[in-house]
N, C-alpha and C. Protein backbone atom coordinates (compact mmCIF):
# COMPACT_ATOMS: atom_id res chain seq x y z
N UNK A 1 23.90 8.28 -4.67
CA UNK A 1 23.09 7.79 -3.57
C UNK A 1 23.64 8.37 -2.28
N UNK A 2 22.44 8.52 -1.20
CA UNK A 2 23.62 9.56 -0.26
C UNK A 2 22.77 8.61 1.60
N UNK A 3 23.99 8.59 1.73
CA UNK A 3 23.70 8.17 2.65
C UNK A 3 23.01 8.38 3.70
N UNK A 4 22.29 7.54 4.49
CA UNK A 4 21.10 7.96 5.91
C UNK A 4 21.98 7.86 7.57
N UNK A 5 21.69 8.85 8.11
CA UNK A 5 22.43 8.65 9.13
C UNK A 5 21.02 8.57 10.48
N UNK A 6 20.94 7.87 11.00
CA UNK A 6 20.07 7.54 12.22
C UNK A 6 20.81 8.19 13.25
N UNK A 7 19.77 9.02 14.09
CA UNK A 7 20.30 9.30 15.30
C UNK A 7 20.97 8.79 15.99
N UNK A 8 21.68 9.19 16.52
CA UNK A 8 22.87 8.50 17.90
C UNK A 8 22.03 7.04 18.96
N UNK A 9 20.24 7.76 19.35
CA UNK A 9 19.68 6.77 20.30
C UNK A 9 18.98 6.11 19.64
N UNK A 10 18.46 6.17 18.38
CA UNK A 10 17.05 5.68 17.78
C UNK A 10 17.40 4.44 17.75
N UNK A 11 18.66 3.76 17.63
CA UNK A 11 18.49 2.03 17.60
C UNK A 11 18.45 1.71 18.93
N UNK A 12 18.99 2.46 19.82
CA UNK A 12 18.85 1.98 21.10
C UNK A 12 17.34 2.34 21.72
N UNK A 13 16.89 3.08 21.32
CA UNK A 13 15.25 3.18 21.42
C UNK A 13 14.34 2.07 20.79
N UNK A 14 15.11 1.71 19.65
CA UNK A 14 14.43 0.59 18.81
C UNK A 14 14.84 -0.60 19.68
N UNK A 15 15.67 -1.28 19.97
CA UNK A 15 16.06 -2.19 20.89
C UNK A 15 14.89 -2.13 22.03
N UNK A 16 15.10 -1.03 23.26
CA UNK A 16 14.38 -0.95 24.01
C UNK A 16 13.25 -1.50 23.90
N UNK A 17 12.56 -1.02 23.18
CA UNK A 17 11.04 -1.26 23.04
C UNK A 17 10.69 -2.40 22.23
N UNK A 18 11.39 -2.75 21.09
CA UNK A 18 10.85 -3.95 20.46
C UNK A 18 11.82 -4.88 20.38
N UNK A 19 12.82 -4.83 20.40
CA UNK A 19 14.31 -5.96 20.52
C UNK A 19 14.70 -5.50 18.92
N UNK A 20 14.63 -4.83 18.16
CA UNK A 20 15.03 -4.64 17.01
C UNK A 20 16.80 -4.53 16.80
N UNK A 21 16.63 -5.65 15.39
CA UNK A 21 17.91 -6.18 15.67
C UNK A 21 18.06 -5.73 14.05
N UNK A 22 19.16 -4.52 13.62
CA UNK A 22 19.45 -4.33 12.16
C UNK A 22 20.25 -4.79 11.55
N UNK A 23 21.04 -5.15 9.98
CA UNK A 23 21.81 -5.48 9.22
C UNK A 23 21.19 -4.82 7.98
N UNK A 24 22.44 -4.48 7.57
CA UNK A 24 21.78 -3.98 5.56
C UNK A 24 21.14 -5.18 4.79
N UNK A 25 21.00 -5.66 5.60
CA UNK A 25 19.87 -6.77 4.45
C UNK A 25 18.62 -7.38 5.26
N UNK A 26 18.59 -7.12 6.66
CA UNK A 26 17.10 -7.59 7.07
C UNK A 26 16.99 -6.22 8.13
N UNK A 27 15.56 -6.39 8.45
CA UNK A 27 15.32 -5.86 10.03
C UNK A 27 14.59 -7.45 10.33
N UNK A 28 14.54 -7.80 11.96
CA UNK A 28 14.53 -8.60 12.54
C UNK A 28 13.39 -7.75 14.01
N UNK A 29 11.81 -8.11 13.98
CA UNK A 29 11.76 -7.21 15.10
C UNK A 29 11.19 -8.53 16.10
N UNK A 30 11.23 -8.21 17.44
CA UNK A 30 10.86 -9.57 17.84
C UNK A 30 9.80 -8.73 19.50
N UNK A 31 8.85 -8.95 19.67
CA UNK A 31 7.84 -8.65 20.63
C UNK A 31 7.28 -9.57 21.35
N UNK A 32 7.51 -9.19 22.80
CA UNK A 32 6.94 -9.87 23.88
C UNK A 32 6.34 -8.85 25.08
N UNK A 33 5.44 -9.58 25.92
CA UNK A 33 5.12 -9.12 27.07
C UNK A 33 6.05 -8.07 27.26
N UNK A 34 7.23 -8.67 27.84
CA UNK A 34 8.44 -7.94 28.65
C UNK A 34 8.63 -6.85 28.28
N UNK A 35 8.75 -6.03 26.75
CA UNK A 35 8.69 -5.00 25.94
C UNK A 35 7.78 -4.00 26.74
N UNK A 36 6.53 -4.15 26.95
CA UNK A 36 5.99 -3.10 27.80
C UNK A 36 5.95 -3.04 29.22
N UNK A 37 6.52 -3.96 30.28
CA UNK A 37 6.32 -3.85 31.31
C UNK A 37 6.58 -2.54 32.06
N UNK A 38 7.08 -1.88 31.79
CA UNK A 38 7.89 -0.76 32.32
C UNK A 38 6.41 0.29 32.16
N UNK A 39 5.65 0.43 31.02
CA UNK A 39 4.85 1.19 30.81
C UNK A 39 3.68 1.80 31.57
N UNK A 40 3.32 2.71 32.16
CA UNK A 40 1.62 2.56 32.39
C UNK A 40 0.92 2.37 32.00
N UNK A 41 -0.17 2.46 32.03
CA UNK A 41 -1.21 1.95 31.15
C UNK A 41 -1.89 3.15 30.47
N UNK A 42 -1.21 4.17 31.34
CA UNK A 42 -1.98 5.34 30.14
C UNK A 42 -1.19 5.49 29.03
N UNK A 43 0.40 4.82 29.56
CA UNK A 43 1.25 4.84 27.95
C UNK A 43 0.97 3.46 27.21
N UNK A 44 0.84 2.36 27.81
CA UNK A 44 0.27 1.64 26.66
C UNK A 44 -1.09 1.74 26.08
N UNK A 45 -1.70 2.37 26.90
CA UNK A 45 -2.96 2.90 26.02
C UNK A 45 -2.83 3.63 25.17
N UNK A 46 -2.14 4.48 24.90
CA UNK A 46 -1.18 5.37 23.98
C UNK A 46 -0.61 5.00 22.63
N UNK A 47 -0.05 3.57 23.02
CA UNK A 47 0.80 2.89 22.18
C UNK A 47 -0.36 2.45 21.67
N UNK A 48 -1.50 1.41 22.23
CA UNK A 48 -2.37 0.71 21.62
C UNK A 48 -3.08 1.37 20.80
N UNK A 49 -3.48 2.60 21.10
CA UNK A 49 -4.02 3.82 19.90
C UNK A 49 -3.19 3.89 18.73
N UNK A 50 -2.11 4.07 19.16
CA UNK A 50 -1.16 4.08 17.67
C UNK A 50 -1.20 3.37 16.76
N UNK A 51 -0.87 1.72 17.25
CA UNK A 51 -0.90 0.61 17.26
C UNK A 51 -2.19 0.71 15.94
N UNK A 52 -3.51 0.64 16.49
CA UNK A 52 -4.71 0.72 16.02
C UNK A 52 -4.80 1.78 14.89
N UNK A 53 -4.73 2.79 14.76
CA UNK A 53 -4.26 4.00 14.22
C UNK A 53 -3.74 3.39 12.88
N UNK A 54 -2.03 3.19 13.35
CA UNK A 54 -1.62 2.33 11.96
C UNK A 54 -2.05 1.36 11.08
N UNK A 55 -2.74 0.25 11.93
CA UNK A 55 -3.38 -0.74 11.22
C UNK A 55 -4.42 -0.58 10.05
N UNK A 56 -5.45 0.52 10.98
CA UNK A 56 -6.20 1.29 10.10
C UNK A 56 -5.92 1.96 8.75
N UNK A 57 -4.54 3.00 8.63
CA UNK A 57 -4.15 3.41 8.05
C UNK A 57 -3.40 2.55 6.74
N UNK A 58 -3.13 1.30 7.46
CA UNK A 58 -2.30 0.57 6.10
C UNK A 58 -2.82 -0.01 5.84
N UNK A 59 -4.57 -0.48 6.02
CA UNK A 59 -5.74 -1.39 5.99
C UNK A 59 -5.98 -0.40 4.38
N UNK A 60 -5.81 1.03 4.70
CA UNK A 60 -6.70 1.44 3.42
C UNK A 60 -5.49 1.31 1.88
N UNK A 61 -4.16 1.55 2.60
CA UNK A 61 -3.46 1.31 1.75
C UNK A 61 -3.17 0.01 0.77
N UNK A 62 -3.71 -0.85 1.61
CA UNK A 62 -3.00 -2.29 1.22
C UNK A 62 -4.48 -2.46 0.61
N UNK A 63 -5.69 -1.76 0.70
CA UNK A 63 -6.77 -2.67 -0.39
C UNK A 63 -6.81 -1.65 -1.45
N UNK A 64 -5.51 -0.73 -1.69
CA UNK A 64 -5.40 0.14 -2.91
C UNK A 64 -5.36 -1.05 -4.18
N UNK A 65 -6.00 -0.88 -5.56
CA UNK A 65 -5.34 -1.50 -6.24
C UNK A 65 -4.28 -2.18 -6.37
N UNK A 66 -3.12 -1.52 -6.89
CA UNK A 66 -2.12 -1.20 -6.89
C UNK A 66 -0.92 -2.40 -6.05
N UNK A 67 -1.61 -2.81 -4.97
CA UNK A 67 -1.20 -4.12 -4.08
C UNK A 67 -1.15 -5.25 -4.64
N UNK A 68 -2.54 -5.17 -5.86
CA UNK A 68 -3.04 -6.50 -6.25
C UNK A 68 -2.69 -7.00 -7.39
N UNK A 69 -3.05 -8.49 -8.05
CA UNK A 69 -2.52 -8.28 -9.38
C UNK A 69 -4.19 -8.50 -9.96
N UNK A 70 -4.31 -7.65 -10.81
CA UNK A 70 -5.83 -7.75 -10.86
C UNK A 70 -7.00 -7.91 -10.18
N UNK A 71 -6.76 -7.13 -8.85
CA UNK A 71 -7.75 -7.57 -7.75
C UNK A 71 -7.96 -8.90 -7.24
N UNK A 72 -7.31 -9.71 -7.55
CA UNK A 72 -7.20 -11.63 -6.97
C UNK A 72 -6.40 -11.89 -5.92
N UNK A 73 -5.11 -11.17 -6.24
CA UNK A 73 -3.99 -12.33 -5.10
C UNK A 73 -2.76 -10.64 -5.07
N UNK A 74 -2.52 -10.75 -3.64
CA UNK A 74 -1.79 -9.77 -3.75
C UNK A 74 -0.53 -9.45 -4.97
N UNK A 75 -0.19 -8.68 -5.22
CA UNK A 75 1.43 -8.30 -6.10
C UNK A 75 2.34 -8.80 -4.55
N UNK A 76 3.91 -8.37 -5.07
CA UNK A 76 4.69 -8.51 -3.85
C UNK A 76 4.51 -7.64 -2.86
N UNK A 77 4.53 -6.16 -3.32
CA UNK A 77 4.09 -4.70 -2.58
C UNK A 77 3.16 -5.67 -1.84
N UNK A 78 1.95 -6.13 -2.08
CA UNK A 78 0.91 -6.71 -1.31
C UNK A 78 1.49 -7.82 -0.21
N UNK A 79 2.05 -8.03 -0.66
CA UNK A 79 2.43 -9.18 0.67
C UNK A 79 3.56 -8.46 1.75
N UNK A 80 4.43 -7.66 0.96
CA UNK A 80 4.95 -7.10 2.14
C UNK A 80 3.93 -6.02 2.95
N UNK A 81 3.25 -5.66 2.27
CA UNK A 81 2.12 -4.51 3.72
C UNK A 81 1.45 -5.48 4.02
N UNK A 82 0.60 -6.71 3.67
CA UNK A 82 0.32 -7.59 4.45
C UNK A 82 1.20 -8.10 5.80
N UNK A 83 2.47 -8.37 5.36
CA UNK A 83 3.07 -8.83 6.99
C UNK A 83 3.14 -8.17 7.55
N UNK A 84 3.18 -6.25 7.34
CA UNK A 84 3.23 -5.23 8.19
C UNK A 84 1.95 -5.68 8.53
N UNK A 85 0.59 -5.50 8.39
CA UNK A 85 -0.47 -5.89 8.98
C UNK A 85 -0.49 -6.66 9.94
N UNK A 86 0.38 -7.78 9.47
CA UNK A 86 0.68 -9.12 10.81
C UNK A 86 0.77 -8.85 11.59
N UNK A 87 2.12 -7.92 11.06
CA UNK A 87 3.10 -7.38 12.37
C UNK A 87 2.28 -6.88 13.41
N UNK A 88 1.59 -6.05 13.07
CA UNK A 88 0.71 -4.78 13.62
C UNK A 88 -0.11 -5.71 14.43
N UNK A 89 -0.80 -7.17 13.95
CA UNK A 89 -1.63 -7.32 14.76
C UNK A 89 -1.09 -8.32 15.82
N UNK A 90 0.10 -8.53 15.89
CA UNK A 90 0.72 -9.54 16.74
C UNK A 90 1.66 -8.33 17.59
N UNK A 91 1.54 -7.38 17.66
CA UNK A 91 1.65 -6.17 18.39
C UNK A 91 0.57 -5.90 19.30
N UNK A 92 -0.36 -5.44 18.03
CA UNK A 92 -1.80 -5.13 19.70
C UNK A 92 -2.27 -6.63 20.44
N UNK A 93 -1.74 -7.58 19.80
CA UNK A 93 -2.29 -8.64 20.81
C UNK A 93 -1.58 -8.98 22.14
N UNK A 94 0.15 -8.52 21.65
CA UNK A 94 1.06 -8.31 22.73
C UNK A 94 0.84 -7.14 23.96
N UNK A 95 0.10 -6.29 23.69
CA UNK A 95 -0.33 -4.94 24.37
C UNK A 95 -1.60 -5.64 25.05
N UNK A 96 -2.36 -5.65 24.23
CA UNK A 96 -3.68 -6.35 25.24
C UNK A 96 -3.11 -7.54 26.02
N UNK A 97 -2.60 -8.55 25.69
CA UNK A 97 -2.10 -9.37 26.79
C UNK A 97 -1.37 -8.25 27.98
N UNK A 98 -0.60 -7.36 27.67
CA UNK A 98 0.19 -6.86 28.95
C UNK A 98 -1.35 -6.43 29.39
N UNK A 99 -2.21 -5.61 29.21
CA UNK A 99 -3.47 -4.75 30.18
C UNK A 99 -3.85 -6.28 30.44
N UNK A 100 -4.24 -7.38 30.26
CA UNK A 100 -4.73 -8.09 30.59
C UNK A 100 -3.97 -9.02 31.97
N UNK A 101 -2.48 -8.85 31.58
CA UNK A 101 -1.99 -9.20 32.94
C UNK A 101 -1.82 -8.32 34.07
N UNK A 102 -1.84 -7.15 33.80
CA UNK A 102 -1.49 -5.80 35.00
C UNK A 102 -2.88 -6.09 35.74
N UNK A 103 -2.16 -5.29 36.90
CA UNK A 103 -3.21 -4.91 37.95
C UNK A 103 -3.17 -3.79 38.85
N UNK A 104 -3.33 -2.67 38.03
CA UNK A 104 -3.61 -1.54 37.96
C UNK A 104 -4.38 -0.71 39.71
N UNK A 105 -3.79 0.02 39.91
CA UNK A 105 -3.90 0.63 41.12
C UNK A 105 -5.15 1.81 41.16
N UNK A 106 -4.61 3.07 40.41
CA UNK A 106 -5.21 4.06 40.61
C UNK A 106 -6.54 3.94 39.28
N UNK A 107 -7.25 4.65 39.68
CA UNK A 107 -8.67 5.01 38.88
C UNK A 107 -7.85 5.15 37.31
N UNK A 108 -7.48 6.51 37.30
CA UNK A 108 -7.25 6.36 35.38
C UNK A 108 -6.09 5.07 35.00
N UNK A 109 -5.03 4.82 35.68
CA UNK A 109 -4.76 3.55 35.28
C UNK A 109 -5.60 2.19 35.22
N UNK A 110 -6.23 1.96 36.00
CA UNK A 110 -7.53 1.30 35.52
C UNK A 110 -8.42 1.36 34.24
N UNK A 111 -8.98 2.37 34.35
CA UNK A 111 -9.81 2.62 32.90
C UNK A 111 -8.80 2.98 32.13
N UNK A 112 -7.54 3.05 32.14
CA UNK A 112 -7.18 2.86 30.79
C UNK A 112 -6.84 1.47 30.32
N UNK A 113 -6.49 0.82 31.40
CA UNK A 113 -6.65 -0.64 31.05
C UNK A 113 -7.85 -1.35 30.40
N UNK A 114 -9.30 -0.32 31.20
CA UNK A 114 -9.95 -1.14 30.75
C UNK A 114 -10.22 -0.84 28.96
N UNK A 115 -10.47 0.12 28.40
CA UNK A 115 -9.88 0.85 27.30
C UNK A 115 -9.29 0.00 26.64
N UNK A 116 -8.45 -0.33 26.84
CA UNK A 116 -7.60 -1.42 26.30
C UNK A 116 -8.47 -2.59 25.62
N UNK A 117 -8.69 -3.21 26.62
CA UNK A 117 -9.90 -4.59 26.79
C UNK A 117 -10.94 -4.34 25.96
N UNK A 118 -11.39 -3.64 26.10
CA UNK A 118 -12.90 -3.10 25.39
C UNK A 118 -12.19 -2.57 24.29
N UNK A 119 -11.67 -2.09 23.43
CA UNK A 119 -11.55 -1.76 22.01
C UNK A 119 -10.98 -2.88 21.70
N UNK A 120 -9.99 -3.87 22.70
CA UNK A 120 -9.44 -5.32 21.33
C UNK A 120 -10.91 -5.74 21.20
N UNK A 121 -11.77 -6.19 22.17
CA UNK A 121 -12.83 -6.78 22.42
C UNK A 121 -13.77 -6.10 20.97
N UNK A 122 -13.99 -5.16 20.83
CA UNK A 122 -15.07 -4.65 19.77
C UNK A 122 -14.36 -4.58 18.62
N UNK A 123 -12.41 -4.95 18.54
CA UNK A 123 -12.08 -4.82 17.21
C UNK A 123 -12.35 -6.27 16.69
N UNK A 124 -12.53 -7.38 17.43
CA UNK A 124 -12.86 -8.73 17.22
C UNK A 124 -14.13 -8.95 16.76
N UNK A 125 -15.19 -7.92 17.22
CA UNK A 125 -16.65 -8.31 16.29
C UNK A 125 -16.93 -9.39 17.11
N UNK A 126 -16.93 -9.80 18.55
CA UNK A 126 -17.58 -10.73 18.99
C UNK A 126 -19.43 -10.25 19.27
N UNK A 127 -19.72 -10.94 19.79
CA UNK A 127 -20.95 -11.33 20.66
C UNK A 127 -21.30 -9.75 20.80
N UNK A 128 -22.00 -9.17 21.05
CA UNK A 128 -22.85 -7.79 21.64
C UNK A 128 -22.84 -8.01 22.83
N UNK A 129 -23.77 -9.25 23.25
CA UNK A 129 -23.62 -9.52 25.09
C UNK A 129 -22.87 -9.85 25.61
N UNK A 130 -21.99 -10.83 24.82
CA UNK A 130 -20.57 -10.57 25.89
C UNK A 130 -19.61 -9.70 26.00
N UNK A 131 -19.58 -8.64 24.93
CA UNK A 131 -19.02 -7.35 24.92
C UNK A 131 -19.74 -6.30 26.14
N UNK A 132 -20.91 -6.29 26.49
CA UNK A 132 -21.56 -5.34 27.50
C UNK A 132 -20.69 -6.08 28.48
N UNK A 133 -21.30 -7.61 28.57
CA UNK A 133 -20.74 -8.39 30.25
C UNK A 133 -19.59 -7.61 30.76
N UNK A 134 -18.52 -7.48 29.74
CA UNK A 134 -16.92 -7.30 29.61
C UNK A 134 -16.87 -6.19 29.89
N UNK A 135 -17.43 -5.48 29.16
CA UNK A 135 -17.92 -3.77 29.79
C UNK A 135 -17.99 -3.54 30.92
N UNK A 136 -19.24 -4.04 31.72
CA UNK A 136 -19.93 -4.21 32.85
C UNK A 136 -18.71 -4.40 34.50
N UNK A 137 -18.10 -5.87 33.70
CA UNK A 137 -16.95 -6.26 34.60
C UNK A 137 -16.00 -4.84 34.73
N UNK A 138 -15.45 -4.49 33.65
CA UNK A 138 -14.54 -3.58 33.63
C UNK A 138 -14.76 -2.04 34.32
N UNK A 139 -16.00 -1.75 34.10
CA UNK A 139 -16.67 -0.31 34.52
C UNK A 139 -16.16 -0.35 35.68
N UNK A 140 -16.68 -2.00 36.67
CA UNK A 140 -17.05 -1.41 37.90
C UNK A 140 -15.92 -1.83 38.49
N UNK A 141 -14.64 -2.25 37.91
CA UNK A 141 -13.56 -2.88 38.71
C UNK A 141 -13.04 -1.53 38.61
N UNK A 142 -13.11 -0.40 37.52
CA UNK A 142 -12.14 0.93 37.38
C UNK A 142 -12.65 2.04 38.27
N UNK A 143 -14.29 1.92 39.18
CA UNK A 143 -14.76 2.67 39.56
C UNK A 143 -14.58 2.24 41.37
N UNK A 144 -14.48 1.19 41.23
CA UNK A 144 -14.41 0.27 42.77
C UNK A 144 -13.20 0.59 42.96
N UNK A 145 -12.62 0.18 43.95
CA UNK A 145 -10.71 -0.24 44.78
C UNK A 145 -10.83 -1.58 44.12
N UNK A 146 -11.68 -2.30 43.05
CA UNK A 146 -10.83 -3.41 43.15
C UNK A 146 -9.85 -3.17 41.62
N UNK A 147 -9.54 -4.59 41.32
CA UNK A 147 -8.67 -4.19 40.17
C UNK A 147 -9.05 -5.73 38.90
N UNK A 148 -10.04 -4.99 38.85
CA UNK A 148 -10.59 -6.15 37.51
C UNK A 148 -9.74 -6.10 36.00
C-alpha cells in the first residue's frame, strides 16, 4: 500500500474555504455564510456553477443501479453518494444565501448575483410567475445603480 502525500497548502486551502477538519478515520466539513465572504460574486458564481455541475453529475451516478439493492432502497455506496448530494445541496443553499445577502456594486457583480438567484430559483421548480417577478426584480436592479 503506498502512501498519499497532499500538497504542502491543500489542507490549508481546505480549511480556508470550508473549515475542513481531517483525521484517518473521518473528514468533518462544516459550511457557513462566512466561508464565502471574501468572494465576488463572479467567483461565487463560479463556485455555484460547480457546485451545480457536481450535483448534476452525482445525480446520474447515484440513480446507477448499482447504488441500489434491487432498485428499492439504496445499498451503502447509495447512502454515502446520497449525503454527498446533501452535502452538495446544503452548499448551494449556503452560496445563494451569501448572493442573497451581498449588495453588489458594479453591473457584472450584480448580474452575477442575480444569476445566482435565478438558477437556485428555477432549480426549485417553483411557480413560472413568480420566477419571471424574481427575474423582473433582478434584471432591473443589475441594469439600474440600485442593488436589488
Amino acid at each position: 500500500m503506498t502512501e498519499q502525500t497532499i500538497p504542502a497548502n491543500a489542507e490549508d486551502v481546505l480549511n480556508n474555504i470550508v473549515g475542513c477538519a481531517m483525521n484517518a478515520k473521518t473528514v468533518s466539513l462544516t459550511i457557513g455564510t462566512n466561508n464565502f465572504t471574501d468572494f465576488t460574486m463572479v467567483e461565487l458564481h463560479s463556485f455555484f456553477n460547480a457546485i451545480m455541475l457536481a450535483r448534476v453529475a452525482l445525480t446520474g451516478i447515484y440513480n446507477q443501479p448499482r447504488f441500489s439493492i434491487k432498485g428499492v432502497q439504496n445499498n451503502r455506496a447509495g447512502d454515502a453518494v446520497e449525503g454527498l448530494l446533501e452535502f452538495l445541496d446544503e452548499v448551494q443553499t449556503t452560496v445563494c444565501k451569501c448572493a442573497l445577502l451581498a449588495s453588489p456594486t458594479g453591473k457584472q457583480e450584480k448580474e452575477n448575483r442575480a444569476w445566482i438567484i435565478l438558477k437556485a430559483e428555477a432549480d426549485c421548480e417553483g411557480d413560472i410567475a413568480d420566477f419571471t417577478k424574481i427575474a423582473d426584480v433582478l434584471r432591473d436592479g443589475a441594469m439600474e445603480g440600485g442593488s436589488a
